[in-house]
PDB file of N, CA and C in Angstrom:
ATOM      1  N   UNK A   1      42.879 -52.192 -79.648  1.00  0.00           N
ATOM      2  CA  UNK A   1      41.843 -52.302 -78.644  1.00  0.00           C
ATOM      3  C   UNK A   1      40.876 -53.382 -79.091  1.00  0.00           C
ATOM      4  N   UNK A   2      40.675 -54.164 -78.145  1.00  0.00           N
ATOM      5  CA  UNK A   2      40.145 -55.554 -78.894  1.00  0.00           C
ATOM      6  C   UNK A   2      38.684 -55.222 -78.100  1.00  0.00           C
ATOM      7  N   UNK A   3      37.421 -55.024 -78.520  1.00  0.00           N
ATOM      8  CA  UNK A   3      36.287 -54.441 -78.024  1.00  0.00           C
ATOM      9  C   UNK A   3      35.404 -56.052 -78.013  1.00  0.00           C
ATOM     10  N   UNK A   4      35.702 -57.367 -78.493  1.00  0.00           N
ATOM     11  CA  UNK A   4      34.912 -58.047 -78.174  1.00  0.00           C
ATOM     12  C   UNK A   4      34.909 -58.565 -77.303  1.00  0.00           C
ATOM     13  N   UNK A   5      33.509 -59.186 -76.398  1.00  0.00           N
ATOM     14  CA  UNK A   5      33.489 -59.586 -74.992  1.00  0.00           C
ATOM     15  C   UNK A   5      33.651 -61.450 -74.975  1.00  0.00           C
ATOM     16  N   UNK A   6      34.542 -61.643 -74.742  1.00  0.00           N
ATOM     17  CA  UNK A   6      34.797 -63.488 -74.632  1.00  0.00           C
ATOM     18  C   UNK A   6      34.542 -63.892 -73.275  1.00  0.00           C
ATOM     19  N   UNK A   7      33.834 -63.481 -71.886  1.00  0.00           N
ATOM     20  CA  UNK A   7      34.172 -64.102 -70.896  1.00  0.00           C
ATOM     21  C   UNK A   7      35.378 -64.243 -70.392  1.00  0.00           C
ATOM     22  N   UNK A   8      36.292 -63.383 -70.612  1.00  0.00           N
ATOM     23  CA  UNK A   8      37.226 -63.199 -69.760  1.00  0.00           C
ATOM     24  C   UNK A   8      38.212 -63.735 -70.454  1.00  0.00           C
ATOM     25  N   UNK A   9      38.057 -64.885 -71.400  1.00  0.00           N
ATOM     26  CA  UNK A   9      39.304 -65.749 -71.981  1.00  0.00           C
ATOM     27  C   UNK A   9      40.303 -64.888 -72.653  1.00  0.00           C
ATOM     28  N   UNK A  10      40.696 -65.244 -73.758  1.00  0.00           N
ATOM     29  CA  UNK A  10      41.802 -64.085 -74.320  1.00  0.00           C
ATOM     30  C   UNK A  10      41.326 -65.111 -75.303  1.00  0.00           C
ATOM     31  N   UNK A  11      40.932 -64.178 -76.867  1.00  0.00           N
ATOM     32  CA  UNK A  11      41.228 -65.282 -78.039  1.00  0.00           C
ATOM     33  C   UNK A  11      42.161 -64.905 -78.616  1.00  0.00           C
ATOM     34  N   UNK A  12      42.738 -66.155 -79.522  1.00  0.00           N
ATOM     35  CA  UNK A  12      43.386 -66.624 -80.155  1.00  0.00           C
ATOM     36  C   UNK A  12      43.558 -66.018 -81.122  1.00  0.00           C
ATOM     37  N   UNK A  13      42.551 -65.411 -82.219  1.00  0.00           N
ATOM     38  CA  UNK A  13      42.141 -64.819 -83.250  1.00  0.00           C
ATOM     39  C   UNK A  13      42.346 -63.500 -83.223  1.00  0.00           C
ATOM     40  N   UNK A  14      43.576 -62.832 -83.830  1.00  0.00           N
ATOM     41  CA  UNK A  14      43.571 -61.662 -84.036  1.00  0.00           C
ATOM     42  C   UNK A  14      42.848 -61.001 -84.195  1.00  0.00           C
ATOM     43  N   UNK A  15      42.637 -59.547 -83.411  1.00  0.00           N
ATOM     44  CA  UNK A  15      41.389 -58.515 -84.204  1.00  0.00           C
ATOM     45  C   UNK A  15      42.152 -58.029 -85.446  1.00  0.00           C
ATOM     46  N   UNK A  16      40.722 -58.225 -86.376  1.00  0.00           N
ATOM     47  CA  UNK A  16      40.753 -58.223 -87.252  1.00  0.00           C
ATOM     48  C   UNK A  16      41.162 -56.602 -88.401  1.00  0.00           C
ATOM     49  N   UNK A  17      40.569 -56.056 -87.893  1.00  0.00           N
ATOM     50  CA  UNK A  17      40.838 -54.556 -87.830  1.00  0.00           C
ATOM     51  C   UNK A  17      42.249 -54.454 -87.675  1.00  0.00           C
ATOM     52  N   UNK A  18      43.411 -54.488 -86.604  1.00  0.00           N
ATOM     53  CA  UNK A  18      44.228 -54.375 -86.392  1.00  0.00           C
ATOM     54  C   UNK A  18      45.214 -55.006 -87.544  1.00  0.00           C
ATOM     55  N   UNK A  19      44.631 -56.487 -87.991  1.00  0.00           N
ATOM     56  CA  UNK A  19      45.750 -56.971 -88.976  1.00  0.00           C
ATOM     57  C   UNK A  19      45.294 -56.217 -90.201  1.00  0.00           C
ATOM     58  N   UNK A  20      44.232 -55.375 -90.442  1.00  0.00           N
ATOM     59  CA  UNK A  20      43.947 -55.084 -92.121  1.00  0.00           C
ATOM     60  C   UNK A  20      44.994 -53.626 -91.725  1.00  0.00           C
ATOM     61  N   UNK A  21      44.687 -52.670 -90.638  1.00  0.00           N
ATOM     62  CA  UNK A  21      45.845 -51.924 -90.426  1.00  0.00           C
ATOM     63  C   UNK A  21      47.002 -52.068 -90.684  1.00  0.00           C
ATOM     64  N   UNK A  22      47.825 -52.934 -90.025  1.00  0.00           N
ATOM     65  CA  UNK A  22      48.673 -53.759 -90.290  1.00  0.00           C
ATOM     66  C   UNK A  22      49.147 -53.788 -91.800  1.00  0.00           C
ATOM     67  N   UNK A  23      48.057 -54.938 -92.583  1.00  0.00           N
ATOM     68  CA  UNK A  23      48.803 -54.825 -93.898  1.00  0.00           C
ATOM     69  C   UNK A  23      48.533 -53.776 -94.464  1.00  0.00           C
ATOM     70  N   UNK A  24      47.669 -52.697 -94.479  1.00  0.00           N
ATOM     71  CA  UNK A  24      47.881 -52.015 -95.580  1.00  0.00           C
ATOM     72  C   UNK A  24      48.553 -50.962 -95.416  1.00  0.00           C
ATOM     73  N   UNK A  25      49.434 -50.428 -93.964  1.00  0.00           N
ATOM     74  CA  UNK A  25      50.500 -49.638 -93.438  1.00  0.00           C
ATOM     75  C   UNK A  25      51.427 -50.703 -94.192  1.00  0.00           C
ATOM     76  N   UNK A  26      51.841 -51.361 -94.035  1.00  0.00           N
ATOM     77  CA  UNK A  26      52.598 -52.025 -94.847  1.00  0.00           C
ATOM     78  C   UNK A  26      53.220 -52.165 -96.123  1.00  0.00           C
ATOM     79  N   UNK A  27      51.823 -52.275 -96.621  1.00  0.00           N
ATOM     80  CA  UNK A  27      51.713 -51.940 -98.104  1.00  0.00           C
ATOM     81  C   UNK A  27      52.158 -50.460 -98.642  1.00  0.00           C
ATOM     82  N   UNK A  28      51.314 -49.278 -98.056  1.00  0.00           N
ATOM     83  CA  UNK A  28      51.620 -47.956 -98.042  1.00  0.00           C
ATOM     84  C   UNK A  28      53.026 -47.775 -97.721  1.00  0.00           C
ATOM     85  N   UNK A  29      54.035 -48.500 -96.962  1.00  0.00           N
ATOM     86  CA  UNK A  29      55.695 -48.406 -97.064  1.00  0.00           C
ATOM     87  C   UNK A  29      56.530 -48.817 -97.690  1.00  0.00           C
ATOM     88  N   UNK A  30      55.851 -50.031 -98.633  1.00  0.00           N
ATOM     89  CA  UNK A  30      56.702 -50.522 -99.367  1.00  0.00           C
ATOM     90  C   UNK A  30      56.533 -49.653-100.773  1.00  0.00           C
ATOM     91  N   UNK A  31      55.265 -49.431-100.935  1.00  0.00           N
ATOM     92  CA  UNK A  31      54.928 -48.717-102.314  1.00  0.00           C
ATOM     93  C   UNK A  31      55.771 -47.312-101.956  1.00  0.00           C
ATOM     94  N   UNK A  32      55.800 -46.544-100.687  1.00  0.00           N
ATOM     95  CA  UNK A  32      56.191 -45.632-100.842  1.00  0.00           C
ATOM     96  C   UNK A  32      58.033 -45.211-101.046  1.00  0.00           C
ATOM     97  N   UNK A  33      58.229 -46.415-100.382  1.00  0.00           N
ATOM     98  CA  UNK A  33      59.707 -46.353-100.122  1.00  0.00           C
ATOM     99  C   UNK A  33      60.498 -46.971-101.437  1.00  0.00           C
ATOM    100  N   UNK A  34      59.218 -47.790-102.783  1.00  0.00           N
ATOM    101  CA  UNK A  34      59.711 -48.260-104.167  1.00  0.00           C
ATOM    102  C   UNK A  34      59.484 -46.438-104.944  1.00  0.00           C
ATOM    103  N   UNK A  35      58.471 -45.350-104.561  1.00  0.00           N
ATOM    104  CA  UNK A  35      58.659 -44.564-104.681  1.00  0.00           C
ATOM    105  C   UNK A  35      59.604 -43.303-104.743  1.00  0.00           C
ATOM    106  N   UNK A  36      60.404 -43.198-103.347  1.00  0.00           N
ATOM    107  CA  UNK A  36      61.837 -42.461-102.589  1.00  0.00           C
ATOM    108  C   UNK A  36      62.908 -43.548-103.710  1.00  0.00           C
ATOM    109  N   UNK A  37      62.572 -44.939-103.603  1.00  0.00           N
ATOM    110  CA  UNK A  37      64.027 -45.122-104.720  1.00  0.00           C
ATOM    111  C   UNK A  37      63.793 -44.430-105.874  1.00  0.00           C
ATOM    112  N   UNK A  38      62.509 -44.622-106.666  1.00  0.00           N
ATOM    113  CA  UNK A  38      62.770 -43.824-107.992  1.00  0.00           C
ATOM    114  C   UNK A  38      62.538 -42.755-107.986  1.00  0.00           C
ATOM    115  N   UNK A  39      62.650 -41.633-107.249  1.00  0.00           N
ATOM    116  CA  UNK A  39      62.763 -40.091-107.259  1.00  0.00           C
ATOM    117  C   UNK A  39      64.395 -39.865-107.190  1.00  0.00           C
ATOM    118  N   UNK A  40      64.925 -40.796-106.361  1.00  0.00           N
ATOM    119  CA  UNK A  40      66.242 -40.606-106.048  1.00  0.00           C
ATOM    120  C   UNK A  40      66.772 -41.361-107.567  1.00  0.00           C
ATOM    121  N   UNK A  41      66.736 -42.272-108.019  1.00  0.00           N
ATOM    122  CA  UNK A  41      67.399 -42.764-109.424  1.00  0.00           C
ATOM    123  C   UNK A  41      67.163 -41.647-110.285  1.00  0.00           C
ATOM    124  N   UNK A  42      66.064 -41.170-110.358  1.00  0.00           N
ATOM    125  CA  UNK A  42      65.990 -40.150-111.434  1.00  0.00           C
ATOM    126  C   UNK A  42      66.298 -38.623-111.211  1.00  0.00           C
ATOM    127  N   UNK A  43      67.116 -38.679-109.540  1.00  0.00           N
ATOM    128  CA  UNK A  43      67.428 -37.390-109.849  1.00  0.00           C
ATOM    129  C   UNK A  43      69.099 -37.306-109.790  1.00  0.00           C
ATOM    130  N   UNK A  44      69.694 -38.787-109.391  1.00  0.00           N
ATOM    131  CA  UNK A  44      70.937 -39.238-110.359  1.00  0.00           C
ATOM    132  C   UNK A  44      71.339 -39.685-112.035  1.00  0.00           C
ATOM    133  N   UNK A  45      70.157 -39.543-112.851  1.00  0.00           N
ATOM    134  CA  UNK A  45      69.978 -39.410-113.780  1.00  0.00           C
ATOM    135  C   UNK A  45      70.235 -38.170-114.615  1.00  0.00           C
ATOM    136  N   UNK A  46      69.117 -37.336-113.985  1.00  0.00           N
ATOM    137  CA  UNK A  46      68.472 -35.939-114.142  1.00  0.00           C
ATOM    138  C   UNK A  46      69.393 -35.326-113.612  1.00  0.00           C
ATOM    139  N   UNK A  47      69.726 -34.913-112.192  1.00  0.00           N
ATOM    140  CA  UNK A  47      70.528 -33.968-111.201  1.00  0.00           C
ATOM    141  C   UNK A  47      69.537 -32.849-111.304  1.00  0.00           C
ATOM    142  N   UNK A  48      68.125 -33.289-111.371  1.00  0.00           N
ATOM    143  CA  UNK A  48      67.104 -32.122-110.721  1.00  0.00           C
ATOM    144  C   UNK A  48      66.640 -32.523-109.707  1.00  0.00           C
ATOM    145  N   UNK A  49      66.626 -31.233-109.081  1.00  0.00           N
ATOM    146  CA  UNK A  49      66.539 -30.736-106.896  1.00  0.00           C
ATOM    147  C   UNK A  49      65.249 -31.344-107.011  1.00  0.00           C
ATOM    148  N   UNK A  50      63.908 -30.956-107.912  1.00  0.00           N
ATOM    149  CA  UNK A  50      62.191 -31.337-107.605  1.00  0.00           C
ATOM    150  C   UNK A  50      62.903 -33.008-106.750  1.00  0.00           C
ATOM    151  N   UNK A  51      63.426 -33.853-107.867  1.00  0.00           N
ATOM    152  CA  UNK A  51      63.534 -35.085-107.702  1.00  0.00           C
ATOM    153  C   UNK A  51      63.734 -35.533-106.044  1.00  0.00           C
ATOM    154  N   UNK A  52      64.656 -34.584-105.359  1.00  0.00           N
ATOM    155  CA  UNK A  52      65.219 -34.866-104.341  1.00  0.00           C
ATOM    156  C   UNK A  52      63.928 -34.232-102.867  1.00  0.00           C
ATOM    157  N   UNK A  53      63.475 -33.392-103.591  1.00  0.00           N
ATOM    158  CA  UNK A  53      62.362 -32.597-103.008  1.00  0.00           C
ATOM    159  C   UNK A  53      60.975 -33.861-103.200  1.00  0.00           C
ATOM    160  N   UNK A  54      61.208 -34.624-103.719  1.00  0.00           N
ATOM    161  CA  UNK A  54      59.929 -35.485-104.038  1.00  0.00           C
ATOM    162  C   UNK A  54      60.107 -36.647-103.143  1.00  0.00           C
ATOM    163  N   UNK A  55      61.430 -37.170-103.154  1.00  0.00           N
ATOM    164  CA  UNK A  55      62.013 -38.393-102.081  1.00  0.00           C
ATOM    165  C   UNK A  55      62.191 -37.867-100.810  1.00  0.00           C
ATOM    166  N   UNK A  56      62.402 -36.636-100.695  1.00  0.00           N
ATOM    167  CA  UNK A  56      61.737 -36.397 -98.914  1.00  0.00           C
ATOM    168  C   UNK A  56      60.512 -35.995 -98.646  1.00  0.00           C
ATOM    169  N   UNK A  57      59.543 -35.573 -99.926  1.00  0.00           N
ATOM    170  CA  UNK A  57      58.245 -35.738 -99.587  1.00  0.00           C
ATOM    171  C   UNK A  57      57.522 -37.258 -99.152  1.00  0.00           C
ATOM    172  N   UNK A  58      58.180 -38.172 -99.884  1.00  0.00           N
ATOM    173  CA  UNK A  58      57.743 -39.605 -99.691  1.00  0.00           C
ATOM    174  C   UNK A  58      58.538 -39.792 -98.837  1.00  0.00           C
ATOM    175  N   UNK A  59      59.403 -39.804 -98.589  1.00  0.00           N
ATOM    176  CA  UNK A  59      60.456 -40.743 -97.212  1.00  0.00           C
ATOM    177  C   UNK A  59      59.392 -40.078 -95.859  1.00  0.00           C
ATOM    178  N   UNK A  60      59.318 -38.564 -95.505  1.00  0.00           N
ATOM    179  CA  UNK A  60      58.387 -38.266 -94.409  1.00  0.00           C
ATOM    180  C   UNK A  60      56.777 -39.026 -94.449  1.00  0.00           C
ATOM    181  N   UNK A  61      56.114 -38.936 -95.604  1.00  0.00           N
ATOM    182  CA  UNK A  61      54.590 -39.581 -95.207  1.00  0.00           C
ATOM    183  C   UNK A  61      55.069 -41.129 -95.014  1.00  0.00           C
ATOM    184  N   UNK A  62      56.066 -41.825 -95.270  1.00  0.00           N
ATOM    185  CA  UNK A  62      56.043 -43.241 -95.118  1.00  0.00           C
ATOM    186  C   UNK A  62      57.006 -43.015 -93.860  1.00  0.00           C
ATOM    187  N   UNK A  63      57.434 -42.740 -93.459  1.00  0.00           N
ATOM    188  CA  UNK A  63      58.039 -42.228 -92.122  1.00  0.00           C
ATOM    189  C   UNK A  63      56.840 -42.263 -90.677  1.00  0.00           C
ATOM    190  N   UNK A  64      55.978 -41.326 -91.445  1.00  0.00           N
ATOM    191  CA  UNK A  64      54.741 -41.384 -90.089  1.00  0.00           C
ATOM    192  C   UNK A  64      54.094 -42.422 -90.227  1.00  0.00           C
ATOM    193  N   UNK A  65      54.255 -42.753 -91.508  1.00  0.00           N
ATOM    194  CA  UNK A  65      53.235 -44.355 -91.353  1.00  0.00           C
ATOM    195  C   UNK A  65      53.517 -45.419 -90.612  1.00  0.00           C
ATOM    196  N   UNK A  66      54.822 -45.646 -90.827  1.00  0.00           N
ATOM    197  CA  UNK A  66      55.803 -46.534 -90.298  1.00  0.00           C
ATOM    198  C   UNK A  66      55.738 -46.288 -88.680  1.00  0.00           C
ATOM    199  N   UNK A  67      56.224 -44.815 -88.350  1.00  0.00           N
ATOM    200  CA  UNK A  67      56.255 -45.150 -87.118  1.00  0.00           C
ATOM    201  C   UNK A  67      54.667 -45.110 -85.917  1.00  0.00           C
ATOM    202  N   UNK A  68      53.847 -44.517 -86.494  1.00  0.00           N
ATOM    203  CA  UNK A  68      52.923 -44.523 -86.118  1.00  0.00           C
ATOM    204  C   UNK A  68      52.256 -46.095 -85.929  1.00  0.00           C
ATOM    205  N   UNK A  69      52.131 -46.983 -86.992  1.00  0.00           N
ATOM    206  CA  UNK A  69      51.749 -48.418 -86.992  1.00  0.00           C
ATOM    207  C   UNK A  69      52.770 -48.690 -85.715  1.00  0.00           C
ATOM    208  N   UNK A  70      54.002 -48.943 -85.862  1.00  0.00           N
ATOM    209  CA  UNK A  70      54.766 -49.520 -85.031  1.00  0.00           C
ATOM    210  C   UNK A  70      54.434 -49.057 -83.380  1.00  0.00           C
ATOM    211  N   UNK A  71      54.220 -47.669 -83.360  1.00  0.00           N
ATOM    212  CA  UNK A  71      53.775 -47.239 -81.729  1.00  0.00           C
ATOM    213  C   UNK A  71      52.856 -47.762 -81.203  1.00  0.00           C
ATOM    214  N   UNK A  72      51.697 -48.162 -82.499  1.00  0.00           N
ATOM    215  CA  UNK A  72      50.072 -48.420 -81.877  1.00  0.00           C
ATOM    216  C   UNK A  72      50.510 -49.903 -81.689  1.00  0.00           C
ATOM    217  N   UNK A  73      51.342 -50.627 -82.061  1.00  0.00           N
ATOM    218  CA  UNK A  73      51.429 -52.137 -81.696  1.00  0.00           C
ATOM    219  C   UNK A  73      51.915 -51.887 -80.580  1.00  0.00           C
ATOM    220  N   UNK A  74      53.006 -51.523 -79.992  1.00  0.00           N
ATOM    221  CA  UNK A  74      53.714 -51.262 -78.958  1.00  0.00           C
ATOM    222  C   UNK A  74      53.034 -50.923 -77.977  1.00  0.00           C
ATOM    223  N   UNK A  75      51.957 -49.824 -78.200  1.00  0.00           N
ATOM    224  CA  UNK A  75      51.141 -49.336 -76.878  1.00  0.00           C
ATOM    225  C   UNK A  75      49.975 -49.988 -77.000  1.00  0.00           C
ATOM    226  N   UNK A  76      49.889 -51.138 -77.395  1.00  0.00           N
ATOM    227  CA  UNK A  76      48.800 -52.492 -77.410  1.00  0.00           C
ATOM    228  C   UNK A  76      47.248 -51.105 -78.006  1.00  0.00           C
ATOM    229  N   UNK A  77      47.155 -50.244 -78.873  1.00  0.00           N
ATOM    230  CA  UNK A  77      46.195 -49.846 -79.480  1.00  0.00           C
ATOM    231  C   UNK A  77      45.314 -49.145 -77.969  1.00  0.00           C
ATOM    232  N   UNK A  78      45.909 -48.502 -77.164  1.00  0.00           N
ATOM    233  CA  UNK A  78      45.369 -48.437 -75.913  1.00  0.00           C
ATOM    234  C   UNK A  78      46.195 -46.880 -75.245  1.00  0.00           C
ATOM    235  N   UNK A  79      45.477 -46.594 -74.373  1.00  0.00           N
ATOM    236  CA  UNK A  79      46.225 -45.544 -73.491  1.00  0.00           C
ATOM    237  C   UNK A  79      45.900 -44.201 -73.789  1.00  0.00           C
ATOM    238  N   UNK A  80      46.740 -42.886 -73.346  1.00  0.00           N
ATOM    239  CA  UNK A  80      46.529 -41.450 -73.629  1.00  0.00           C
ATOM    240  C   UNK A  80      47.536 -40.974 -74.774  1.00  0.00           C
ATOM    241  N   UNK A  81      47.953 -42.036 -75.399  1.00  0.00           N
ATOM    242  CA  UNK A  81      48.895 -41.351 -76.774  1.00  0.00           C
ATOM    243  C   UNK A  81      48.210 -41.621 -77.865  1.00  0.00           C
ATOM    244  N   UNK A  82      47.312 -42.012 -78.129  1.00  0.00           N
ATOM    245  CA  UNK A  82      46.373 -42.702 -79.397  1.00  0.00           C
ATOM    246  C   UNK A  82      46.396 -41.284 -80.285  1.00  0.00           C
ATOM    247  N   UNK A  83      46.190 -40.162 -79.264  1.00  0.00           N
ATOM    248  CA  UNK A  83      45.544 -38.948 -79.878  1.00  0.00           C
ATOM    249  C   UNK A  83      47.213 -38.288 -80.394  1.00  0.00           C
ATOM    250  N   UNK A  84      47.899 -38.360 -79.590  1.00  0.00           N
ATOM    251  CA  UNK A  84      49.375 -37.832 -80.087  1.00  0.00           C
ATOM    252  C   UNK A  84      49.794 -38.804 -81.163  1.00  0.00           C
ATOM    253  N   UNK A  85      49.040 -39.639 -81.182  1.00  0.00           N
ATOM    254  CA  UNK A  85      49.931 -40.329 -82.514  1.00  0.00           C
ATOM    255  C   UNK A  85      48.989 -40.330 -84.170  1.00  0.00           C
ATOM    256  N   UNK A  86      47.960 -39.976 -83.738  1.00  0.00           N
ATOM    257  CA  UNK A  86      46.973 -39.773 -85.062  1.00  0.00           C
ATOM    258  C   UNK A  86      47.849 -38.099 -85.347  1.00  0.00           C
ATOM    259  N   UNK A  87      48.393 -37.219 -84.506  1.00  0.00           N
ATOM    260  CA  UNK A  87      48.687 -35.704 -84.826  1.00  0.00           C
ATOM    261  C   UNK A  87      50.360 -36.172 -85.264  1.00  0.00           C
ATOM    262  N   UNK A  88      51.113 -37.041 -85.134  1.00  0.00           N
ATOM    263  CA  UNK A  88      52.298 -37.153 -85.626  1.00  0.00           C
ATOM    264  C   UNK A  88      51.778 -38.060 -86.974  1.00  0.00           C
ATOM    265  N   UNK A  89      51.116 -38.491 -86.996  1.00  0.00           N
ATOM    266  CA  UNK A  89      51.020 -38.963 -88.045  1.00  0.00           C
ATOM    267  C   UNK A  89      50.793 -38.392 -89.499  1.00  0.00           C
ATOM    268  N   UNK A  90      49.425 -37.410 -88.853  1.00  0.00           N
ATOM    269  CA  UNK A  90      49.657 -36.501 -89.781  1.00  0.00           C
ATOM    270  C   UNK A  90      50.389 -35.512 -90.600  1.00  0.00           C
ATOM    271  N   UNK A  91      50.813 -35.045 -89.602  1.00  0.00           N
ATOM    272  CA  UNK A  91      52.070 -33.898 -89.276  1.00  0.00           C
ATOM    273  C   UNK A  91      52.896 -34.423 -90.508  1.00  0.00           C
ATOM    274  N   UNK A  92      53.629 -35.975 -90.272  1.00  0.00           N
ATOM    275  CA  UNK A  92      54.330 -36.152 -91.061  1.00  0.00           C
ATOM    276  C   UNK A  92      54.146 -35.993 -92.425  1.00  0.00           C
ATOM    277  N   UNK A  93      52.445 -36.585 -92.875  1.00  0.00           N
ATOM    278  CA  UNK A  93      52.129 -36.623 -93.840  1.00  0.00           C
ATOM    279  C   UNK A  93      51.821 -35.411 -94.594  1.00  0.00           C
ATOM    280  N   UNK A  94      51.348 -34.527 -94.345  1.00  0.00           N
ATOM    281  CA  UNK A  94      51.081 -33.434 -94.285  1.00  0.00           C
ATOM    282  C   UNK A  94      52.668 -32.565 -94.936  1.00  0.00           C
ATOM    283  N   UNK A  95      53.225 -32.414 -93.884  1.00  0.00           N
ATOM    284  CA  UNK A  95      54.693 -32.486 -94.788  1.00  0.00           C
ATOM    285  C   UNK A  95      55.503 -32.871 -95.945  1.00  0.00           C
ATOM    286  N   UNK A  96      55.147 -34.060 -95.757  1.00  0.00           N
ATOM    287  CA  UNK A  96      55.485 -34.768 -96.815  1.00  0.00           C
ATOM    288  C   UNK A  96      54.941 -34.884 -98.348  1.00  0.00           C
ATOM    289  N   UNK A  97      53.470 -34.270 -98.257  1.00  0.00           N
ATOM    290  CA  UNK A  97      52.663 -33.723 -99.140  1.00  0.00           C
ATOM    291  C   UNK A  97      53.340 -32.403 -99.684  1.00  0.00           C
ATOM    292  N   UNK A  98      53.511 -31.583 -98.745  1.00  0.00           N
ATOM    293  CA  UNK A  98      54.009 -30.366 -98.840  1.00  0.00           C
ATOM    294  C   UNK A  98      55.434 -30.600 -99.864  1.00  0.00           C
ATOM    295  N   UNK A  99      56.231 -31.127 -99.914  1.00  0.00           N
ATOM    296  CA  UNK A  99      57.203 -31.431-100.287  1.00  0.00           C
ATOM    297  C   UNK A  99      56.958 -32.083-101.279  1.00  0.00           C
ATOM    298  N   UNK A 100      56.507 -33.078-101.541  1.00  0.00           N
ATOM    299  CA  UNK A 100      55.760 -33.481-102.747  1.00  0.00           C
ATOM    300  C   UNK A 100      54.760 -32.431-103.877  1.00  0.00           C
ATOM    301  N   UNK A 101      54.551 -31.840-103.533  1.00  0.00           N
ATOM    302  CA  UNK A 101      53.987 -30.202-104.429  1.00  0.00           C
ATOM    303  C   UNK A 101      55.001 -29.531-104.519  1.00  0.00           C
ATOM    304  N   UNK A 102      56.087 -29.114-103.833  1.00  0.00           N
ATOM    305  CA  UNK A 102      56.931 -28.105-104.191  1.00  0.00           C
ATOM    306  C   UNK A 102      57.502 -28.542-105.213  1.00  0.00           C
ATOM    307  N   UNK A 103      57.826 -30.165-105.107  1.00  0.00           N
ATOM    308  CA  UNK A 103      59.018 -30.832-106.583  1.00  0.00           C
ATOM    309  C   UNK A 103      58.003 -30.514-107.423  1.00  0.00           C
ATOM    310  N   UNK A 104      56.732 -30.480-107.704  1.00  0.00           N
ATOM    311  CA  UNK A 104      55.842 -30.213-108.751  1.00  0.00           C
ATOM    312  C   UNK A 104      55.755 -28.717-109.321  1.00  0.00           C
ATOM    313  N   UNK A 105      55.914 -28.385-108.382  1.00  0.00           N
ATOM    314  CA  UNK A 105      55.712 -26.863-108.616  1.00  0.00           C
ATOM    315  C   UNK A 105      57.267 -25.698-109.572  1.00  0.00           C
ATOM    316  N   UNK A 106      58.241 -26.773-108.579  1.00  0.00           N
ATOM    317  CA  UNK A 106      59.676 -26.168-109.268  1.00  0.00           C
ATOM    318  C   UNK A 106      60.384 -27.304-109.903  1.00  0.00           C
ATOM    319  N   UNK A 107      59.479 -28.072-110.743  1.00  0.00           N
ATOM    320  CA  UNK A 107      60.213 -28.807-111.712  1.00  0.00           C
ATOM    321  C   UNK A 107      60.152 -28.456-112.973  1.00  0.00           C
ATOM    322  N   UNK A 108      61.507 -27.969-113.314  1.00  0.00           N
ATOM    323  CA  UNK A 108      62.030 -27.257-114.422  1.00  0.00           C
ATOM    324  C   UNK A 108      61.243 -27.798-115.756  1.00  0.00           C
TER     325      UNK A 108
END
């Protein structure tokens, strides 16, 4: 949602907000998904379940991140899903937390 007033023109200049979103959803998928690889290497290492319980805790919160960024570009940051997509977002994360404590909790 681009809230500044130009006279009608359209600028050129990305809102700015939107690209720091942008990169640091970004960032948060790559770190998370260099994360899901090394839970998964080390639980082909190991052959402990936490491990596998830890890479679907991270694969879901970078899951909602991912798709959540990608919807709000798509629905130009605008409309009646803004609110359904802050609750999937969470949801995911939230989960994915959840799952991320259990490998903690039942790692041998």
């Amino acid at each position: 949602m681009d809230l500044r007033h130009d006279g009608g023109k359209q600028s050129i200049v990305p809102n700015i907000v939107e690209l720091l979103y942008a990169v640091t959803t970004l960032v948060f998928v790559v770190a998370g998904l260099t994360m899901v690889g090394m839970a998964i290497r080390a639980y082909v290492q190991t052959t402990r379940r936490a491990m596998l319980h830890l890479s679907v805790g991270f694969s879901l919160a970078v899951a909602g991140a991912a798709a959540t960024m990608i919807s709000a570009f798509l629905l130009d940051f605008s409309g009646s899903y803004l609110e359904s997509l802050l609750l999937v977002n969470s949801s995911f994360t939230t989960f994915g937390f959840l799952f991320v404590m259990y490998s903690l909790v039942t790692y041998e």
